[in-house]
N, C-alpha and C. Protein backbone atom coordinates (compact mmCIF):
# COMPACT_ATOMS: atom_id res chain seq x y z
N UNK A 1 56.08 101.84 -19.28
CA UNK A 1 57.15 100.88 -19.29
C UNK A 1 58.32 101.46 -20.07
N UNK A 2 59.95 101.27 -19.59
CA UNK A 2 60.68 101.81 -20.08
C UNK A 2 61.14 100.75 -20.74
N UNK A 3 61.98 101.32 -22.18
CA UNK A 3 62.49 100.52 -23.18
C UNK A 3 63.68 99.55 -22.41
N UNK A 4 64.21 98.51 -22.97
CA UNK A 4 65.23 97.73 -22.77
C UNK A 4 66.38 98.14 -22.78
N UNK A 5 67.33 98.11 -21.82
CA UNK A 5 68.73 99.27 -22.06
C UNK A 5 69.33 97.77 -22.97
N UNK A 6 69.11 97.92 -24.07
CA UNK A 6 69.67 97.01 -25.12
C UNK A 6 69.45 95.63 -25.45
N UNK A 7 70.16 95.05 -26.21
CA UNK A 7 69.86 93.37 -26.64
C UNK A 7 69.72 92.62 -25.69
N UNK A 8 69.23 91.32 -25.61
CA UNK A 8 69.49 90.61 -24.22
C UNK A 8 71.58 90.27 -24.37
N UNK A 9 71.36 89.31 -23.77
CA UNK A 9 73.43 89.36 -23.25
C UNK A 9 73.01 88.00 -24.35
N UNK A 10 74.68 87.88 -24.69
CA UNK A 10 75.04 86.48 -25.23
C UNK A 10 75.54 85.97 -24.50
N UNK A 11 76.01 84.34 -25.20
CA UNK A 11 76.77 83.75 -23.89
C UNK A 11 78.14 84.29 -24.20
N UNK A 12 78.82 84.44 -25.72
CA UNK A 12 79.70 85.09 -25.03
C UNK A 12 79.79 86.54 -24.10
N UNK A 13 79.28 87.30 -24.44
CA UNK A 13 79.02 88.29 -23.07
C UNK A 13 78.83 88.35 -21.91
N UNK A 14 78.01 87.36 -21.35
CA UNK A 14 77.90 86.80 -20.04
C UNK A 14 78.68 86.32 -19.10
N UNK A 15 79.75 85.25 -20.36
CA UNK A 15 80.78 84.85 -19.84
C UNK A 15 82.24 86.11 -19.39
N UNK A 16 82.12 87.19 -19.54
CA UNK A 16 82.98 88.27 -20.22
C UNK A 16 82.56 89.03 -18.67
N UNK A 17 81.72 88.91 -17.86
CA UNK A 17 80.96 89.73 -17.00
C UNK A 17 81.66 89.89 -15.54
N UNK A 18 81.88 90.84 -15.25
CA UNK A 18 83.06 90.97 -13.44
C UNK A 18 82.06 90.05 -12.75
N UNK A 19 83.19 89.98 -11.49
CA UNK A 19 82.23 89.26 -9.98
C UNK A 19 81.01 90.09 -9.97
N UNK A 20 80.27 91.17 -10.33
CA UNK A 20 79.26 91.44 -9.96
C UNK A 20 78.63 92.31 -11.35
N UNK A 21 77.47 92.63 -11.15
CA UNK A 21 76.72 93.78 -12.53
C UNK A 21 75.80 94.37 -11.90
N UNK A 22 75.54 95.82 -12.63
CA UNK A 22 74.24 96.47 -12.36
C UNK A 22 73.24 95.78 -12.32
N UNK A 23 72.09 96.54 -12.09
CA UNK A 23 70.95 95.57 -12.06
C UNK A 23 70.37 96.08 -13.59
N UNK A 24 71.04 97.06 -14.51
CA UNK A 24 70.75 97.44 -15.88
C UNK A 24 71.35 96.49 -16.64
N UNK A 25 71.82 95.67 -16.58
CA UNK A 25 72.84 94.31 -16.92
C UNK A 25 71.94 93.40 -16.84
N UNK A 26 71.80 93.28 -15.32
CA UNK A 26 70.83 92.04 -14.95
C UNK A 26 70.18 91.69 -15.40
N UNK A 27 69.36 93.05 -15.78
CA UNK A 27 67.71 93.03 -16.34
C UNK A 27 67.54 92.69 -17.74
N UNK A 28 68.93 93.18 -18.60
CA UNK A 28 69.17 93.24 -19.92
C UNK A 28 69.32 91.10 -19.79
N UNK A 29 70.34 91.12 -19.17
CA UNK A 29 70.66 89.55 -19.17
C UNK A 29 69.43 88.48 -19.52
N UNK A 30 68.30 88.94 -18.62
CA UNK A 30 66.60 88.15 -18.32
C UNK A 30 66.01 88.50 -19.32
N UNK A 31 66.19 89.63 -19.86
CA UNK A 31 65.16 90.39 -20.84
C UNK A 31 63.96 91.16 -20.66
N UNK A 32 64.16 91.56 -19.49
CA UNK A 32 63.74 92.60 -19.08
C UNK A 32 63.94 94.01 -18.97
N UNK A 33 62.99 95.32 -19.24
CA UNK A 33 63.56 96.25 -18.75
C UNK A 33 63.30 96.79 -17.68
N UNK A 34 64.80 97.68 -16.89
CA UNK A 34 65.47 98.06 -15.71
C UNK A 34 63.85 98.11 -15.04
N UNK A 35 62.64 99.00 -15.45
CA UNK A 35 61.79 99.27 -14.50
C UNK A 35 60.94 98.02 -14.21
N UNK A 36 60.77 97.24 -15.20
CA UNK A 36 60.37 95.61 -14.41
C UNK A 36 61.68 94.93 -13.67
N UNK A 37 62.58 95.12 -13.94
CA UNK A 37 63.41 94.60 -13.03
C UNK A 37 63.67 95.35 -11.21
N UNK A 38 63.41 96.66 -11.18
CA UNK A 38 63.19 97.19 -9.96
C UNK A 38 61.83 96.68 -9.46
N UNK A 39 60.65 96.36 -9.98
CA UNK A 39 59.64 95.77 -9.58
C UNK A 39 59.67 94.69 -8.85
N UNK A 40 60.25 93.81 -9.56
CA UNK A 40 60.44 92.29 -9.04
C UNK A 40 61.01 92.54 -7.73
N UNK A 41 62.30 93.55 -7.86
CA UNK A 41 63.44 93.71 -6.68
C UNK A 41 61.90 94.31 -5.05
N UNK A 42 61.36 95.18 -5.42
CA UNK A 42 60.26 95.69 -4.82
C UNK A 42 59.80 93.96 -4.13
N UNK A 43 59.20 93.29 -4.64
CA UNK A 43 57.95 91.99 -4.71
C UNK A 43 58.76 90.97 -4.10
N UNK A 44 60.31 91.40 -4.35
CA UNK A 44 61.04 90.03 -3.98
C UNK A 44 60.80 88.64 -4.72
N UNK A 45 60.54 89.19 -5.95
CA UNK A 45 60.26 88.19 -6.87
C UNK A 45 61.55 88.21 -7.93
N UNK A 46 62.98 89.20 -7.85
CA UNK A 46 63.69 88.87 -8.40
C UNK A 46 64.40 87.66 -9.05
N UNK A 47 64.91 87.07 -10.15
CA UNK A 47 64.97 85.85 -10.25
C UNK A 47 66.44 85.15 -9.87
N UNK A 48 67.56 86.02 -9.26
CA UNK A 48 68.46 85.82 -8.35
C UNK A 48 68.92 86.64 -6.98
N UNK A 49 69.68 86.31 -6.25
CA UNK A 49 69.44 87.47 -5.22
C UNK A 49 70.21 88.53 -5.32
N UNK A 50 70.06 89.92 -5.00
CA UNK A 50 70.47 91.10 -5.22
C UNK A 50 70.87 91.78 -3.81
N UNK A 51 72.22 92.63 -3.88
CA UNK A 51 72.64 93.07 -3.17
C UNK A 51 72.36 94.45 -2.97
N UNK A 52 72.34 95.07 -1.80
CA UNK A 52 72.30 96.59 -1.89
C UNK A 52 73.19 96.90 -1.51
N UNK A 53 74.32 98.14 -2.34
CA UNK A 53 75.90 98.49 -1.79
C UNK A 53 75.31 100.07 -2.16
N UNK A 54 75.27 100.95 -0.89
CA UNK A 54 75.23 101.98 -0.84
C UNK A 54 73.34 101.97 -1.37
N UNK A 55 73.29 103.09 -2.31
CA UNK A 55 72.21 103.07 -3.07
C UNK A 55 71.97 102.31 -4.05
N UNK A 56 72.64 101.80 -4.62
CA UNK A 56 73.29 101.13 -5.88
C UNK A 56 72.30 99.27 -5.83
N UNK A 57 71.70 98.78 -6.77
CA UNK A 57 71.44 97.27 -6.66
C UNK A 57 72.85 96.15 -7.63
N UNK A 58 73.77 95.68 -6.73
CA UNK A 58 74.46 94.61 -7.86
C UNK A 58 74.19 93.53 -7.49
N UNK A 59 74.19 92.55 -8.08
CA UNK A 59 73.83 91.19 -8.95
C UNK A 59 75.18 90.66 -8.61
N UNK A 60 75.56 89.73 -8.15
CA UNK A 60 76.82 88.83 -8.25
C UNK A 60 76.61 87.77 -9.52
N UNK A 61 77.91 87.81 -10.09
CA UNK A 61 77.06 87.01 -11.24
C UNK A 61 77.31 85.73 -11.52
N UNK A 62 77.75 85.16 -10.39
CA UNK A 62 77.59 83.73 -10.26
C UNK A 62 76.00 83.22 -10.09
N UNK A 63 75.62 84.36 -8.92
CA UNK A 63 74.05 83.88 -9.03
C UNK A 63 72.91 83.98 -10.91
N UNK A 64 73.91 85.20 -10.99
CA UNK A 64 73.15 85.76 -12.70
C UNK A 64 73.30 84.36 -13.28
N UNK A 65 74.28 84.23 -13.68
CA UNK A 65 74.88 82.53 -14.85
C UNK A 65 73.75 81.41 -14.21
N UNK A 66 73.51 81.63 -12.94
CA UNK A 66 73.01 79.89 -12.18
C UNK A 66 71.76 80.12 -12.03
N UNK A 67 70.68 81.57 -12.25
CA UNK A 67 69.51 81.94 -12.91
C UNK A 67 69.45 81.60 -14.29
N UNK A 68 70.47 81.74 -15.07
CA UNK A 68 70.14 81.61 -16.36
C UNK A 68 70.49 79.95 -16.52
N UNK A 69 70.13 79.12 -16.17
CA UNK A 69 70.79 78.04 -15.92
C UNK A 69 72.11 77.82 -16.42
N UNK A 70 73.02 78.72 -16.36
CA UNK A 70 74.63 78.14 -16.41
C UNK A 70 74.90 77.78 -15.65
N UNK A 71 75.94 77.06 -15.63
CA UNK A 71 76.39 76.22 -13.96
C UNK A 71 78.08 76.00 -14.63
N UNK A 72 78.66 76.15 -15.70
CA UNK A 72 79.91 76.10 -15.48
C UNK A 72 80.34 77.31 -16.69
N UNK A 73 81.74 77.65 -16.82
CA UNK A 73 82.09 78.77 -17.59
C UNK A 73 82.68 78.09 -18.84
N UNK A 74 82.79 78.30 -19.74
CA UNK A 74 83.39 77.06 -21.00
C UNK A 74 84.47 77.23 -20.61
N UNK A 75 85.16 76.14 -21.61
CA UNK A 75 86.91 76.25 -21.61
C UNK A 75 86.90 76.34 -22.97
N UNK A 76 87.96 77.22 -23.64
CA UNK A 76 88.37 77.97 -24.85
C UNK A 76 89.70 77.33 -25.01
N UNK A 77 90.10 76.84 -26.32
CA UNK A 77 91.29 76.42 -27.18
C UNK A 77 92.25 77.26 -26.20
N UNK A 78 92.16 78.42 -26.57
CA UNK A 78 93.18 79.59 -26.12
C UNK A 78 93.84 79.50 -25.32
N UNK A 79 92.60 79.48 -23.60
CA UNK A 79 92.86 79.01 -23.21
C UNK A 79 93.90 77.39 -22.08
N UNK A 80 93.14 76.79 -22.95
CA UNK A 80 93.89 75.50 -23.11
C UNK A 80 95.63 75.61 -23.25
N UNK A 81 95.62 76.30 -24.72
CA UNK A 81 97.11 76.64 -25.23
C UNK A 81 97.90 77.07 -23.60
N UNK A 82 97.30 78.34 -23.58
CA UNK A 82 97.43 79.20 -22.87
C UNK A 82 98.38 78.53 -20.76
N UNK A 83 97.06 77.71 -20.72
CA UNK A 83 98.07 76.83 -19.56
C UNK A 83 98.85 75.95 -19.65
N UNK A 84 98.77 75.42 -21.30
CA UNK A 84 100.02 74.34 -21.53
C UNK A 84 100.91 74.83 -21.63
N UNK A 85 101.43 76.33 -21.86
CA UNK A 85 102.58 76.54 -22.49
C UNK A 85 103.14 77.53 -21.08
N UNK A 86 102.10 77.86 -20.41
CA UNK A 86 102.68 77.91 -19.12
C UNK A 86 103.30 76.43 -18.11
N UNK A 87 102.42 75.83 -18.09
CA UNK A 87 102.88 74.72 -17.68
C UNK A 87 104.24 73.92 -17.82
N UNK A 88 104.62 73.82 -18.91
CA UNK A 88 105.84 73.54 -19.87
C UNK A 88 106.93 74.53 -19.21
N UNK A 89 106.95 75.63 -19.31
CA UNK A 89 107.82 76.26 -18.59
C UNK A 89 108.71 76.28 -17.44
N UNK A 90 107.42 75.52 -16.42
CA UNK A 90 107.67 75.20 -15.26
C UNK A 90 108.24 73.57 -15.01
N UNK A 91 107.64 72.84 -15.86
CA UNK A 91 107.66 71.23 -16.41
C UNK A 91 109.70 70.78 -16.05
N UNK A 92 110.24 70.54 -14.94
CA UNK A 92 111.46 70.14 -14.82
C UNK A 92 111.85 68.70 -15.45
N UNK A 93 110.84 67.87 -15.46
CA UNK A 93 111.56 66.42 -15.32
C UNK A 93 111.46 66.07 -16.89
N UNK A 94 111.84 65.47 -17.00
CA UNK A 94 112.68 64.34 -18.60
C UNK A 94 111.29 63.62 -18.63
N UNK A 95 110.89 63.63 -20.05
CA UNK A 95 109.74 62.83 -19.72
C UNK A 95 110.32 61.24 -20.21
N UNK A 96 111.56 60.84 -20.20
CA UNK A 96 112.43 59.69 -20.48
C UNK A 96 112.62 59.15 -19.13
N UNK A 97 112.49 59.92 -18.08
CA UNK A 97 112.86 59.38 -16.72
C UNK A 97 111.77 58.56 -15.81
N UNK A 98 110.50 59.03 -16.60
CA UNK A 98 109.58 58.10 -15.73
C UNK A 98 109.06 57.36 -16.39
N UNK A 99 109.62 56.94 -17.59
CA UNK A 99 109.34 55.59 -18.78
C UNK A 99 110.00 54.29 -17.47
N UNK A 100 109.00 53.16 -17.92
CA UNK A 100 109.78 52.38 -17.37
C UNK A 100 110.59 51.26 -18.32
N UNK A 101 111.78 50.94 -17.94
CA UNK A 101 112.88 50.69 -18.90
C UNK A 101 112.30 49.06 -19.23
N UNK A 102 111.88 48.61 -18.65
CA UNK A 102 111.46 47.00 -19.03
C UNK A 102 110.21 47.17 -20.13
């Protein structure tokens, strides 16, 4: 059995992850290492579904997050800031104009 290519993932890390990952990711993600994770892929007992591109196995990682039971991505302050002050920018109207005067 080969060692773990590292810690398992956090959530912030997970959240941090492209449209897709190795399956050395994957495996790290479950807590598994890569050579039980090619096993499963073998058995079809993987615990999301896996793509083959070229030789290569990637993981889309919408399926990864919705294996690990995530189902939505957080929302961050920063964030938040981040589209208000875009928003505002764009924001034309008076916010005095759609008060109603009575």
């Amino acid at each position: 059995m080969s060692p773990r290519s590292g810690p398992p993932l956090g959530f912030a890390e997970a959240f941090d992850l492209p449209l897709s990952v190795d399956l050395r990711t994957a495996a790290r993600a479950f807590g598994v290492c890569p050579a039980t994770a090619y096993k499963l892929i073998r058995l079809g007992t993987f615990p999301c579904p896996v793509l083959r591109v070229g030789g290569r196995y990637r993981i889309p990682t919408a399926y990864l997050l919705r294996s690990l039971g995530i189902e939505e991505r957080p929302l961050y302050a920063v964030d938040l800031e981040a589209g208000a002050a875009h928003a505002a920018r764009f924001d034309t109207t008076d916010p005095h104009e759609t008060e109603d005067p009575a």
